[in-house]
C-alpha atoms as a PDB file:
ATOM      1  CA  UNK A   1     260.982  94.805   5.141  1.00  0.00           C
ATOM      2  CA  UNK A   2     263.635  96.549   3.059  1.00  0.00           C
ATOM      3  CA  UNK A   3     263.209  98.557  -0.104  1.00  0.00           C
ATOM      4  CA  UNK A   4     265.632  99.412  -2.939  1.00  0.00           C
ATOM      5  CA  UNK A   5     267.236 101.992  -1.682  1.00  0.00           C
ATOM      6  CA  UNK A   6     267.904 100.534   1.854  1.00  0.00           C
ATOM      7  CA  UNK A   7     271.582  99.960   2.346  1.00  0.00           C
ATOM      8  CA  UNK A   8     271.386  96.883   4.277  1.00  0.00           C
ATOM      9  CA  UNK A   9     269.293  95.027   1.227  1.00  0.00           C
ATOM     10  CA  UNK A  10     271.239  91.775  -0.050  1.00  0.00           C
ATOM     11  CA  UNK A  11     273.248  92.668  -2.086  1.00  0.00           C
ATOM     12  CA  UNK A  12     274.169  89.205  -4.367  1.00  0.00           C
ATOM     13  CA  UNK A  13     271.853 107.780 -33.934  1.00  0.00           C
ATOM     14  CA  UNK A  14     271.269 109.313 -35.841  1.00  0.00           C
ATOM     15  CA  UNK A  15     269.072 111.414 -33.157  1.00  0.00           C
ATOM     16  CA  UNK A  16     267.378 114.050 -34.866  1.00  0.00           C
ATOM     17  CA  UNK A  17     268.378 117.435 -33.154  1.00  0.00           C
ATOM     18  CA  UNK A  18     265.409 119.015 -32.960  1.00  0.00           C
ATOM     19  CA  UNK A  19     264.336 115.784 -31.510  1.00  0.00           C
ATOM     20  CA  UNK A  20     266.747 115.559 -28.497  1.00  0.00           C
ATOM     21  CA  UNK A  21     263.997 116.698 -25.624  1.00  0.00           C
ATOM     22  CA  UNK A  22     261.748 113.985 -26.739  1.00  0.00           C
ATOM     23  CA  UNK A  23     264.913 111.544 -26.849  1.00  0.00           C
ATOM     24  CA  UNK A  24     264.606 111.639 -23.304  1.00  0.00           C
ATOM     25  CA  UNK A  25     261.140 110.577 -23.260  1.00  0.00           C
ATOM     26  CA  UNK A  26     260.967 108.150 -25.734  1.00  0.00           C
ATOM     27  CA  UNK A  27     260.472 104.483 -24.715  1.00  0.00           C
ATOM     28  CA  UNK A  28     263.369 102.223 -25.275  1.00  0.00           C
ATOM     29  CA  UNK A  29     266.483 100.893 -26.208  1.00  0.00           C
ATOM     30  CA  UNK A  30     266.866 101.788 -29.595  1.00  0.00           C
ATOM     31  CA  UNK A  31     268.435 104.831 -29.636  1.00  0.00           C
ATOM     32  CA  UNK A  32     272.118 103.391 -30.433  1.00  0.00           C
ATOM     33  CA  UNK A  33     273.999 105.811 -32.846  1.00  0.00           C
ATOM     34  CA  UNK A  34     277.193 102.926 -32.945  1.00  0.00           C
ATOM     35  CA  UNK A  35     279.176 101.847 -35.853  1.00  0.00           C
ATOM     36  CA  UNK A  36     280.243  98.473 -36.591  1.00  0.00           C
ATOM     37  CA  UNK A  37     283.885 100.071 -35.515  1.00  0.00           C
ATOM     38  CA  UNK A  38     282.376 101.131 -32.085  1.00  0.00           C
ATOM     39  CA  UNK A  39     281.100  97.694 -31.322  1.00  0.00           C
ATOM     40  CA  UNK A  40     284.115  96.323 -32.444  1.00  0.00           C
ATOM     41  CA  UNK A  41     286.716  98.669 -30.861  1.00  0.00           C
ATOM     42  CA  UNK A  42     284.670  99.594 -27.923  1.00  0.00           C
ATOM     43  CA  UNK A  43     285.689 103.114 -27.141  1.00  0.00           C
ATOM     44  CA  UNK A  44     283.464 106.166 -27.031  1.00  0.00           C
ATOM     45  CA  UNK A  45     280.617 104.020 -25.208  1.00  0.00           C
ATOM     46  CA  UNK A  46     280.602 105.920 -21.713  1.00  0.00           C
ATOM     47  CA  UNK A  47     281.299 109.090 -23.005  1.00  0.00           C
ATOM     48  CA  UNK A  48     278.714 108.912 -26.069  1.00  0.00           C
ATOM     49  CA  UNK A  49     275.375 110.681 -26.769  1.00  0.00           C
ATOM     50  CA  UNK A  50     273.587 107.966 -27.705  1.00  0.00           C
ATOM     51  CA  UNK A  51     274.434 105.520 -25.195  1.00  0.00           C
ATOM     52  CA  UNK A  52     272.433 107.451 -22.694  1.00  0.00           C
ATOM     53  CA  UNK A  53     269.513 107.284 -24.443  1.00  0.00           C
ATOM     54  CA  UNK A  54     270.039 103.594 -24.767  1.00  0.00           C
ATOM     55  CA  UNK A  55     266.705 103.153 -22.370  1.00  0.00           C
ATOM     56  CA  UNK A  56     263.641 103.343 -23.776  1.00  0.00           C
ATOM     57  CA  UNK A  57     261.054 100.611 -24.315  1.00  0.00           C
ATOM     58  CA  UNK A  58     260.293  98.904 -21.260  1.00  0.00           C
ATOM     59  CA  UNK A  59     260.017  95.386 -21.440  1.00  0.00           C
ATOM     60  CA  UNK A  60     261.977  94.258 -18.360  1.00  0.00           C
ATOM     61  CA  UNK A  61     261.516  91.720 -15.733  1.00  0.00           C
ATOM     62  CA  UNK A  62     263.953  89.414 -13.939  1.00  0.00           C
ATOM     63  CA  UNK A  63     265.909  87.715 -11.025  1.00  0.00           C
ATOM     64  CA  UNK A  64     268.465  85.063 -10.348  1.00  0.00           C
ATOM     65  CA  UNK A  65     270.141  84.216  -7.420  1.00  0.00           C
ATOM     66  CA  UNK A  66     271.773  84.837  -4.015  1.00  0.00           C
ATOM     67  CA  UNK A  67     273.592  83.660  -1.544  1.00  0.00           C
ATOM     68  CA  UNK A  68     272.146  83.656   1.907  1.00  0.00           C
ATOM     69  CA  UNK A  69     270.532  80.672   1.286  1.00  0.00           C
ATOM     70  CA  UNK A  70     266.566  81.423   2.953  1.00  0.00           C
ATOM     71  CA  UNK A  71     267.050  84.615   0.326  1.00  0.00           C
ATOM     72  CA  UNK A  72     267.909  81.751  -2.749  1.00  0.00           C
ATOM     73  CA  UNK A  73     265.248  79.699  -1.676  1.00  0.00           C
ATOM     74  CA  UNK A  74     262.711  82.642  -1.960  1.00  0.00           C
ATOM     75  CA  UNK A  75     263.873  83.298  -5.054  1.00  0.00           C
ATOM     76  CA  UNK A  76     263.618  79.849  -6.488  1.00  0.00           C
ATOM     77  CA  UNK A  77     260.214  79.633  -5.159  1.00  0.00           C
ATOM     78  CA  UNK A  78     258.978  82.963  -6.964  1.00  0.00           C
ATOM     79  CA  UNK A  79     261.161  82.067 -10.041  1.00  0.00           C
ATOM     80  CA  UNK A  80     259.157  78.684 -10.450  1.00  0.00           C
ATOM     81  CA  UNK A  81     256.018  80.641  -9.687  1.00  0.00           C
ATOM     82  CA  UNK A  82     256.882  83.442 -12.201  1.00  0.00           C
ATOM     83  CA  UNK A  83     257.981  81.305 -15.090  1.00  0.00           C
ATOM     84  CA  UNK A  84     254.665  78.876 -14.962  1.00  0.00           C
ATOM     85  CA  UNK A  85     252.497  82.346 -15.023  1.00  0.00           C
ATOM     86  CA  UNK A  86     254.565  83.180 -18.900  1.00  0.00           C
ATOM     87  CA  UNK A  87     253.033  79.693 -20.142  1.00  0.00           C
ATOM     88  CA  UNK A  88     249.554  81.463 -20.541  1.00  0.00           C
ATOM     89  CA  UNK A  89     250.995  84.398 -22.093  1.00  0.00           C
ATOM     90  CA  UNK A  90     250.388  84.268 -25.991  1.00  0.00           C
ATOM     91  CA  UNK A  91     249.744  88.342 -26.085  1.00  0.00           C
ATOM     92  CA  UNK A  92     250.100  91.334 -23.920  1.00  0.00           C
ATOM     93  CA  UNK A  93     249.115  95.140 -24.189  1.00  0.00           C
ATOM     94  CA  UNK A  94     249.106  98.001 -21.777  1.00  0.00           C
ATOM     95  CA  UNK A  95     248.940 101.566 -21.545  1.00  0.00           C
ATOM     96  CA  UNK A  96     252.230 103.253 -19.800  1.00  0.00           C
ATOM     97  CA  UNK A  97     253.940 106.512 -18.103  1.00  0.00           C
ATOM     98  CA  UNK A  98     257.059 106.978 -18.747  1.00  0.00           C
ATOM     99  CA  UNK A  99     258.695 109.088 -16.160  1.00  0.00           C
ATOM    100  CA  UNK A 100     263.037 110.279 -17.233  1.00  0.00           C
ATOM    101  CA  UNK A 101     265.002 111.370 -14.191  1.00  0.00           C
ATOM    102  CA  UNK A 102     268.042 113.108 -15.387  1.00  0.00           C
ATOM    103  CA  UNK A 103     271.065 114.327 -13.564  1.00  0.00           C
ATOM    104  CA  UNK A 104     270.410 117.877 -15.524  1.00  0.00           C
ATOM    105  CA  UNK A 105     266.749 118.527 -15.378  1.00  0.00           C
ATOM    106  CA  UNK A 106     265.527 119.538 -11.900  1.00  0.00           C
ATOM    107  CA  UNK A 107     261.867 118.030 -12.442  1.00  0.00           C
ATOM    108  CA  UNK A 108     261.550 114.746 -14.190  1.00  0.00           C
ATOM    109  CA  UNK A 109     259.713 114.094 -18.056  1.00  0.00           C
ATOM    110  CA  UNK A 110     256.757 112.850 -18.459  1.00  0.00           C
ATOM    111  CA  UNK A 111     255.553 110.945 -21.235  1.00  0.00           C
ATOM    112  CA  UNK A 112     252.399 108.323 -21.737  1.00  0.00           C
ATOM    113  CA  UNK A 113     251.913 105.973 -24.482  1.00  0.00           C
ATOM    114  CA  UNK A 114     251.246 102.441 -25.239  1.00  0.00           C
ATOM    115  CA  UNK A 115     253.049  98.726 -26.024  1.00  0.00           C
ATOM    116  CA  UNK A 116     251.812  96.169 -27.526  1.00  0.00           C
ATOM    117  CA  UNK A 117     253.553  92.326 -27.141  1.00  0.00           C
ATOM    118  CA  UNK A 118     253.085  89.017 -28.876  1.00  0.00           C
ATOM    119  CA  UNK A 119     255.465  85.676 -28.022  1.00  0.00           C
ATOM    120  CA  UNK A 120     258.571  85.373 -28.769  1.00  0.00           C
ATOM    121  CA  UNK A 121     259.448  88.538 -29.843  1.00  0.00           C
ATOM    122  CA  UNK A 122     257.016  90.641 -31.369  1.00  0.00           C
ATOM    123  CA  UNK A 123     256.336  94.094 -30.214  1.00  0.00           C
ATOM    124  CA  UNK A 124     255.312  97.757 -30.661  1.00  0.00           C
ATOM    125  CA  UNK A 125     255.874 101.097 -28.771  1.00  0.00           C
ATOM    126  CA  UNK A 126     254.268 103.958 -29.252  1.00  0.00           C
ATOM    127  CA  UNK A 127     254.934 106.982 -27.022  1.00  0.00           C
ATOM    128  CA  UNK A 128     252.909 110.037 -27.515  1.00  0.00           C
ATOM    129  CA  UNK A 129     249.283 110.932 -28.348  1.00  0.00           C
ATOM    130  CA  UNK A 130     249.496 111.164 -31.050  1.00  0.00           C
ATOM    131  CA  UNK A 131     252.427 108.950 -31.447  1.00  0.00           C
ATOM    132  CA  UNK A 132     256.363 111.526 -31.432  1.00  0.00           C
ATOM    133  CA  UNK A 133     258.259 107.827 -31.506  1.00  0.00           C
ATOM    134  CA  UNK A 134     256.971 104.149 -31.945  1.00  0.00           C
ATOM    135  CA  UNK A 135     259.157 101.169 -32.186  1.00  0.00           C
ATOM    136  CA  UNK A 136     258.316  98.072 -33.919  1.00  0.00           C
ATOM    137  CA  UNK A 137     260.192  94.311 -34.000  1.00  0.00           C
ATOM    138  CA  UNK A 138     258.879  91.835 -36.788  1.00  0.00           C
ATOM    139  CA  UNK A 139     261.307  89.048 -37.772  1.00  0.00           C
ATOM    140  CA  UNK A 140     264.723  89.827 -37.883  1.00  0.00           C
ATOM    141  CA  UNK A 141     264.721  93.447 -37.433  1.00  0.00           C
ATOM    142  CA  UNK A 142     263.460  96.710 -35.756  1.00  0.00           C
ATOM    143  CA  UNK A 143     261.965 100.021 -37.158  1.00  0.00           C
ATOM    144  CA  UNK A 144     262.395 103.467 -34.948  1.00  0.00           C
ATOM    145  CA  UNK A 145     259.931 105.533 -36.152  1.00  0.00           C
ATOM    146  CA  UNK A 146     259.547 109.823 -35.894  1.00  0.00           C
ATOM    147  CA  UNK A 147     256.505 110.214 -37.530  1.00  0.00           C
ATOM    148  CA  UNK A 148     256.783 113.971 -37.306  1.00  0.00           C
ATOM    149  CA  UNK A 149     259.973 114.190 -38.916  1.00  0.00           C
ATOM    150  CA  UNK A 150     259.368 111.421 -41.525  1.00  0.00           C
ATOM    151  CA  UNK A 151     262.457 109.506 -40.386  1.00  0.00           C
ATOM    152  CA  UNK A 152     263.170 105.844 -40.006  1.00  0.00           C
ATOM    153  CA  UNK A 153     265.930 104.253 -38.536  1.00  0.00           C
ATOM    154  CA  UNK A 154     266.623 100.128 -38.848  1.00  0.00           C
ATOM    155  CA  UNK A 155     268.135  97.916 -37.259  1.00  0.00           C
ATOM    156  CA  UNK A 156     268.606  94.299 -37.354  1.00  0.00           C
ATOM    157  CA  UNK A 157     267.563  91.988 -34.563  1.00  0.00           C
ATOM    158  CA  UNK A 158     268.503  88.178 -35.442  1.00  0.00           C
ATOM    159  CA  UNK A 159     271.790  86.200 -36.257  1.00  0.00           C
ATOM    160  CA  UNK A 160     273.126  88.850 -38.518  1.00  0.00           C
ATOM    161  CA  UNK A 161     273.003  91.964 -35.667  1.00  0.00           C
ATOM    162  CA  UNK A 162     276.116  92.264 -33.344  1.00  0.00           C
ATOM    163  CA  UNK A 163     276.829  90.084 -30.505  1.00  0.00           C
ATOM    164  CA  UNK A 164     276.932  93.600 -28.091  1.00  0.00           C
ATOM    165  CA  UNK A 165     273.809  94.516 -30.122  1.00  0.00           C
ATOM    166  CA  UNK A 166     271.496  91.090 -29.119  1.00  0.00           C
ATOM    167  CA  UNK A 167     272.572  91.122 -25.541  1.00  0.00           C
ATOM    168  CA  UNK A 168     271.290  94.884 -25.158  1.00  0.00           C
ATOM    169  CA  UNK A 169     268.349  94.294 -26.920  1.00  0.00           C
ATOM    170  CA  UNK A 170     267.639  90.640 -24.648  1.00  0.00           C
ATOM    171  CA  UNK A 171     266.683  93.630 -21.723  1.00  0.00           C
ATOM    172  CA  UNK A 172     263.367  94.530 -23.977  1.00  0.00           C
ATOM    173  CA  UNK A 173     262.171  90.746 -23.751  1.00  0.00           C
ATOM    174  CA  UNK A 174     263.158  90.353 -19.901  1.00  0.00           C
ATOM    175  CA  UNK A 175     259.962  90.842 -18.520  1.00  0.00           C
ATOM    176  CA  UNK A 176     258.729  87.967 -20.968  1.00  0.00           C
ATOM    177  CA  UNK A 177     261.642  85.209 -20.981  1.00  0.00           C
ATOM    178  CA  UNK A 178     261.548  82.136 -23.393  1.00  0.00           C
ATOM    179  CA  UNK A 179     263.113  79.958 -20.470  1.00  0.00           C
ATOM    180  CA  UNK A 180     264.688  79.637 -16.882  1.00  0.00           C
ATOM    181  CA  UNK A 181     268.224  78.968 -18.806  1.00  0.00           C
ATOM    182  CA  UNK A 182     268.248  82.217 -21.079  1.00  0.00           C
ATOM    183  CA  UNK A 183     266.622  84.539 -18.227  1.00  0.00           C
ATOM    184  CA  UNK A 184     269.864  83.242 -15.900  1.00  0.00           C
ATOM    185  CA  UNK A 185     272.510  83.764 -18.483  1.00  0.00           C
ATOM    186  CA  UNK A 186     271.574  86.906 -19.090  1.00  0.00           C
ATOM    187  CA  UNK A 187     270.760  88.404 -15.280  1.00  0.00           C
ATOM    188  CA  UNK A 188     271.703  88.437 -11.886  1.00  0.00           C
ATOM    189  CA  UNK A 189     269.633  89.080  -8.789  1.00  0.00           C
ATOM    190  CA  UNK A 190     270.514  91.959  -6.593  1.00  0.00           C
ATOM    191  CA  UNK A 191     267.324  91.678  -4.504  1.00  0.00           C
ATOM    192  CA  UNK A 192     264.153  90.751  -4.137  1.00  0.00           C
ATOM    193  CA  UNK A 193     261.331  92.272  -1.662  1.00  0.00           C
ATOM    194  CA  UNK A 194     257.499  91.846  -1.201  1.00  0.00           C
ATOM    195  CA  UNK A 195     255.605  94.841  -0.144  1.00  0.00           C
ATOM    196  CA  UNK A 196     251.541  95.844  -0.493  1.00  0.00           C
ATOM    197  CA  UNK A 197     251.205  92.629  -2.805  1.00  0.00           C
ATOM    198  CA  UNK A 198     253.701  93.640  -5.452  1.00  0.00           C
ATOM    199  CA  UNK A 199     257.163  91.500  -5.925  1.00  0.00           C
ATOM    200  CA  UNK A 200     259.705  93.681  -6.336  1.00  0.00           C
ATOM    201  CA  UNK A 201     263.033  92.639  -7.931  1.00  0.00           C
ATOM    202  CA  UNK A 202     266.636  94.555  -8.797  1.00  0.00           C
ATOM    203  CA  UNK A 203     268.907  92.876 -11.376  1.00  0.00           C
ATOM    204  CA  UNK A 204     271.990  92.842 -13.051  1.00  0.00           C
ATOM    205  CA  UNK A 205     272.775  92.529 -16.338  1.00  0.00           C
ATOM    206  CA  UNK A 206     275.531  89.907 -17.175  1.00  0.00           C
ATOM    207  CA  UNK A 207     276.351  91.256 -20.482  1.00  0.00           C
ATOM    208  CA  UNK A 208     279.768  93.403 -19.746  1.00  0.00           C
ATOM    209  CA  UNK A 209     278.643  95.138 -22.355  1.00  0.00           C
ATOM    210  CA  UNK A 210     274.754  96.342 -21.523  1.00  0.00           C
ATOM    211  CA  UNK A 211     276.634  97.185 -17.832  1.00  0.00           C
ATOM    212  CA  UNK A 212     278.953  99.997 -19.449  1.00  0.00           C
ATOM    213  CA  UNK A 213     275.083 101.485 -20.418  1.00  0.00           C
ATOM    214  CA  UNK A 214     272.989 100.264 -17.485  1.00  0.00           C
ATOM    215  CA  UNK A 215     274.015  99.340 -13.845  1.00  0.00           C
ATOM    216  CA  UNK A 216     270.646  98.046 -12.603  1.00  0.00           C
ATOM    217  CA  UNK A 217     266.991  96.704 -13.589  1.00  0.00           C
ATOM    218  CA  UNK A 218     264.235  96.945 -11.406  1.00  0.00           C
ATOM    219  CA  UNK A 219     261.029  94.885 -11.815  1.00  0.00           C
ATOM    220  CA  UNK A 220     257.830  95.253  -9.888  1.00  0.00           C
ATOM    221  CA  UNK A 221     255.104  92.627 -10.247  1.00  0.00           C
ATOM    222  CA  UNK A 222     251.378  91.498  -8.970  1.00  0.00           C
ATOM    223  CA  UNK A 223     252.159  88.981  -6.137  1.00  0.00           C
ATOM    224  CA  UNK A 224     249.192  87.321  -7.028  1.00  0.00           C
ATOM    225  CA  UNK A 225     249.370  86.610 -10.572  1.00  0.00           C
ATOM    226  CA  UNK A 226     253.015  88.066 -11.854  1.00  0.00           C
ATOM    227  CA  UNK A 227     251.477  90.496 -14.033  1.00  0.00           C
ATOM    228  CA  UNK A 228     253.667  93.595 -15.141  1.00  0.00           C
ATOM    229  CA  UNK A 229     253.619  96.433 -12.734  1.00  0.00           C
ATOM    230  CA  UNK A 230     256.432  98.832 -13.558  1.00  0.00           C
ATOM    231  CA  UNK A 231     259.881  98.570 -15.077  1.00  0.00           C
ATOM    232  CA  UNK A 232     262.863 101.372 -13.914  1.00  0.00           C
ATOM    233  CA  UNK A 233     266.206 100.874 -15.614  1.00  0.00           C
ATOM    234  CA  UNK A 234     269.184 102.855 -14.220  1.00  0.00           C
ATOM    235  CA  UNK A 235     272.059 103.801 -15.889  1.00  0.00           C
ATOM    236  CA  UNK A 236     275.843 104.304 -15.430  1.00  0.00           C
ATOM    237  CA  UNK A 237     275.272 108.739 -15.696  1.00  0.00           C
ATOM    238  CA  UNK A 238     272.773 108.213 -12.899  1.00  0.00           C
ATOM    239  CA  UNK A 239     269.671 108.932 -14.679  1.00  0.00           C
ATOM    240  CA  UNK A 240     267.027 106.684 -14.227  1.00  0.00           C
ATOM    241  CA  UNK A 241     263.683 105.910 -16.569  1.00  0.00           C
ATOM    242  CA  UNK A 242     260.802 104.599 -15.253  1.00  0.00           C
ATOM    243  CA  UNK A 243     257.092 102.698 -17.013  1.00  0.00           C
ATOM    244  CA  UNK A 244     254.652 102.002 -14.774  1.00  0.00           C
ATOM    245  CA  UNK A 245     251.811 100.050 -16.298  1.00  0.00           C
ATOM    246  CA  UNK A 246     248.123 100.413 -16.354  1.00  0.00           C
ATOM    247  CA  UNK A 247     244.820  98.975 -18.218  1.00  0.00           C
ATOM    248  CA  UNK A 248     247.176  95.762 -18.859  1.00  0.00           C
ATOM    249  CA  UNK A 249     245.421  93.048 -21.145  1.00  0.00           C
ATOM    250  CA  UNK A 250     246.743  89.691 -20.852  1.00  0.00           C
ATOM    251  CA  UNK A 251     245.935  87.330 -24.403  1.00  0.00           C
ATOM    252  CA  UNK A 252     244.349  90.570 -26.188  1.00  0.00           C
ATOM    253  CA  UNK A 253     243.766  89.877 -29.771  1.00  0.00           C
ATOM    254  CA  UNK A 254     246.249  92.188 -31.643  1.00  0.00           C
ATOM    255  CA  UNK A 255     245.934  92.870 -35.299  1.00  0.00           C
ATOM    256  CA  UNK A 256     248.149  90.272 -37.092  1.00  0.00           C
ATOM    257  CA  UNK A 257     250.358  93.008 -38.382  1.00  0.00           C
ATOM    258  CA  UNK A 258     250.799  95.509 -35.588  1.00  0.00           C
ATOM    259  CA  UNK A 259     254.430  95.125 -35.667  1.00  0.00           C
ATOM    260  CA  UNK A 260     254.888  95.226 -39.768  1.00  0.00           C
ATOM    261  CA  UNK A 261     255.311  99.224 -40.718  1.00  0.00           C
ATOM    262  CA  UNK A 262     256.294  99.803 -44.370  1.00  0.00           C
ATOM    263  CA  UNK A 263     257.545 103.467 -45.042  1.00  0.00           C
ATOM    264  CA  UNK A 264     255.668 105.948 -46.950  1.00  0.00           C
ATOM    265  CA  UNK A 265     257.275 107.656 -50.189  1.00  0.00           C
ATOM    266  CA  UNK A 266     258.279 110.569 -48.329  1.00  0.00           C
ATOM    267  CA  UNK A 267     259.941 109.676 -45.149  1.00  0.00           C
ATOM    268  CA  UNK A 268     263.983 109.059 -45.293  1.00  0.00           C
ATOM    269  CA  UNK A 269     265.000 105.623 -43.913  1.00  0.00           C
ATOM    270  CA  UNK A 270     268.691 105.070 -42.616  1.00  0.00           C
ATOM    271  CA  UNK A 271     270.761 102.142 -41.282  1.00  0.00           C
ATOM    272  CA  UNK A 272     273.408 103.214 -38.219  1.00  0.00           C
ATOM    273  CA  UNK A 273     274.905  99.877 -38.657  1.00  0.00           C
ATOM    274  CA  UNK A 274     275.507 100.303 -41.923  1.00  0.00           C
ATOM    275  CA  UNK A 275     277.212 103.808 -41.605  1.00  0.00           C
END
């Protein structure tokens, strides 16, 4: 049996600065602080603040293909498996912990919160207790939210957000993919073990783009019914952020508006993309 880390595995923003510890901590990949002129020039993205703190949310699952060809068939057979188990799935909520390994901190953060999912696209973060950052997606956009600093930051999510922009974002709705076709355009599979009744997968994202941020994407799920375990994205600097998932509800009944937030009078709303 081989784990991630064994070598012979197949291989196939505006941040607030008195906000920057918590950046670590928060819970997803929101935290651009690009231009239009980054996206479209594409310098400053290895070096930059905020591309590190691209990962936060979690939603993440995933895997593709490979080529010793027992190891494709496995894969095919859990892929077929995986994607009839996301037929049920209307609604999902769990509590997480969020644990940020960084290259500069000796002992890793620690942060617990809760996410809240409905199909397609639909979701909201919260991290904290009470709540220091909560994402939310409704329609065509997203909200970043720091309640104690009465800040907003949007950012648009359809058609009309840039192409570099969708295919980063497409890693929040991994774990939860519309189809076979999208999930494979959009990953490769690095591995894929089974170990104490949990599937655990590595991936790749295709997107040249997401790779400059994030080199890998590892998914661990029930064996038995493909239910979210943990998500651990790794990025280019080395620093890795991890959810692992607990008290997981599968069809809950979520208020019809947990993912609408409208901002009170006195909180300042900007638009990076915009800037």
């Amino acid at each position: 049996m081989r784990s991630f880390d064994d070598p012979r595995r197949v291989h196939r923003g505006y941040e607030p600065h008195s906000c920057a510890a918590a950046s670590w901590s928060a819970p997803a990949l929101w935290r651009f602080r690009w231009s239009r002129h980054d996206f479209q020039s594409g310098r400053g993205l290895p070096q930059s603040k905020t591309w590190r703190l691209f990962g936060r949310i979690f939603f993440a699952l995933v895997l593709s293909f490979a080529t010793q060809n027992s190891f494709a068939a496995d894969a095919n057979a859990v892929l077929d498996s995986w994607f009839a188990a996301q037929k049920n799935l209307q609604t999902w909520s769990a509590d997480f912990v969020q644990t940020r390994v960084l290259q500069t901190l000796t002992q890793p953060l620690v942060a617990t919160g809760h996410v809240s999912f409905a199909m397609p696209d639909q979701f909201r973060w919260e991290l904290g207790q009470p709540a220091r950052t909560i994402a939310v997606r409704h329609d065509d956009e997203m909200l970043v939210i720091y309640p104690l600093l009465k800040r907003a930051e949007r950012y648009p999510m359809g058609t009309n957000a840039p192409r570099e922009w969708r295919d980063a974002m497409s890693l929040l709705q991994a774990g939860f993919p519309h189809s076979r076709k999208e999930f494979e355009s959009q990953f490769q599979l690095l591995s894929l073990v089974e170990t104490n009744g949990l599937w655990q997968f590595a991936l790749q994202p295709k997107s040249r783009f997401a790779r400059q941020m994030m080199t890998e994407l590892r998914i661990t799920l029930a064996a038995n019914n493909f239910s979210l375990a943990s998500t651990e994205l790794i990025f280019v600097d080395g620093s890795r952020m991890r959810n692992d998932f607990t008290n997981a509800i599968l069809n809950p009944a979520l208020d019809k508006n947990f993912s609408e937030w409208q901002p009170p009078p006195d909180y300042k709303v900007t638009e990076p993309f915009k800037q």
